[in-house]
Protein backbone atom coordinates (compact mmCIF):
# COMPACT_ATOMS: atom_id res chain seq x y z
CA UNK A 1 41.18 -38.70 -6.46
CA UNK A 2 43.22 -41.15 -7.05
CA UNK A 3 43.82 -43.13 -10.84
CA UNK A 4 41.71 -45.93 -11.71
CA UNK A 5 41.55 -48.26 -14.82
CA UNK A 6 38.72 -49.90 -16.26
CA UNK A 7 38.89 -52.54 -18.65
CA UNK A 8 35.71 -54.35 -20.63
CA UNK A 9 36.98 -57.35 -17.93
CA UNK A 10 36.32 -54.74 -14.68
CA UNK A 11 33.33 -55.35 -12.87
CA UNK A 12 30.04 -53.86 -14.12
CA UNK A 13 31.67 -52.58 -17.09
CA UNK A 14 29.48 -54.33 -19.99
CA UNK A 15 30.82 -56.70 -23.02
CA UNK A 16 34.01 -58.73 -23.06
CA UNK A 17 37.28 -58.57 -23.40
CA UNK A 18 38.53 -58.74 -27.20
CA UNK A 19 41.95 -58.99 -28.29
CA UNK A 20 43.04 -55.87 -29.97
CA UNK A 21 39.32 -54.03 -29.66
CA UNK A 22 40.96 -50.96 -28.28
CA UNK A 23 39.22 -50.51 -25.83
CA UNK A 24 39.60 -47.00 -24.38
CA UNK A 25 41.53 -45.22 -27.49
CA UNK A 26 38.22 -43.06 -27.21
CA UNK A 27 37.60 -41.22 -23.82
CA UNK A 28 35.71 -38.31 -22.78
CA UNK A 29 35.14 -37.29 -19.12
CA UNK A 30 32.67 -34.89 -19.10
CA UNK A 31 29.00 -34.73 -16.62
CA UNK A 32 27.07 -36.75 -18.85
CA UNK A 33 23.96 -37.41 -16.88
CA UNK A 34 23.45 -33.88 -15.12
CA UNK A 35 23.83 -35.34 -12.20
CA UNK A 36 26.55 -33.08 -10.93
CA UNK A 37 29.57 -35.89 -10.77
CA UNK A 38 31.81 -36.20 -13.89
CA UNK A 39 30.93 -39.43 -15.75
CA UNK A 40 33.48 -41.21 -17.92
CA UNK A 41 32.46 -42.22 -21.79
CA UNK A 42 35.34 -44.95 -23.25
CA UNK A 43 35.09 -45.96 -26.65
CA UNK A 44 37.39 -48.19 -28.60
CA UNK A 45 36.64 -46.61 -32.19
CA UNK A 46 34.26 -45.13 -33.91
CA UNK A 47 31.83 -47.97 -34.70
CA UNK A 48 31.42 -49.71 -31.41
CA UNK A 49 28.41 -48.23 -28.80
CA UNK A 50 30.18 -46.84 -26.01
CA UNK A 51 30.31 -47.38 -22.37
CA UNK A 52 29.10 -45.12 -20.10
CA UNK A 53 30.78 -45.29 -16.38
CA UNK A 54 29.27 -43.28 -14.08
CA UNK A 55 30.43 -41.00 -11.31
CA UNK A 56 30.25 -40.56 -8.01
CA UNK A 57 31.59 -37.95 -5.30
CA UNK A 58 34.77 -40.89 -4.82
CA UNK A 59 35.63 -41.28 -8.52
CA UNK A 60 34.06 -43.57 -11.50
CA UNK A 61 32.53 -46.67 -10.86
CA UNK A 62 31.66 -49.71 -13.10
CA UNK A 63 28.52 -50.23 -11.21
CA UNK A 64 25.50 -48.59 -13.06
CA UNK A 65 27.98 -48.56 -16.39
CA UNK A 66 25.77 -49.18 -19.78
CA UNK A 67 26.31 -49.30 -23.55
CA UNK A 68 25.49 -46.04 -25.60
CA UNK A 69 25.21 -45.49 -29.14
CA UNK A 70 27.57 -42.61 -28.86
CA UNK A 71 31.06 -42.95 -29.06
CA UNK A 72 33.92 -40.53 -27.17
CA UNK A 73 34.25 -39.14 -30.33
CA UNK A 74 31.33 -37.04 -30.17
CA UNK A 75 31.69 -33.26 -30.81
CA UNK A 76 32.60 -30.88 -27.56
């Protein structure tokens, strides 16, 4: 796989772009939906909803990506 980056200003990834938000401090990558492919959860601190990017057998995707009221943060 090869190394992507996803910013609030990628396609299908939800909000906008805010100077310093952070966006990202927070990650975990982790099969969030059971669906068998590792989804990533981004965060930019521990107030905001985060975003959900879901994955796929070629890597994460912005398409399908929603808020959560869960941030990265969350306990293993």
């Amino acid at each position: 796989m090869l190394s992507q980056w996803f910013t609030r200003a990628s396609a299908g990834v939800p909000g906008s772009p805010d100077e310093y938000e952070s966006f990202g401090s927070l990650v975990r990558l982790r099969d969030i939906d059971r669906d068998g492919d590792k989804d990533l959860l981004v965060s930019s601190d521990y107030y905001d909803p985060g975003v959900l990017l879901p994955g796929t057998g070629s890597g994460i995707t912005g398409t399908g990506a929603r808020e959560l009221n869960v941030v990265a943060a969350f306990p293993q």
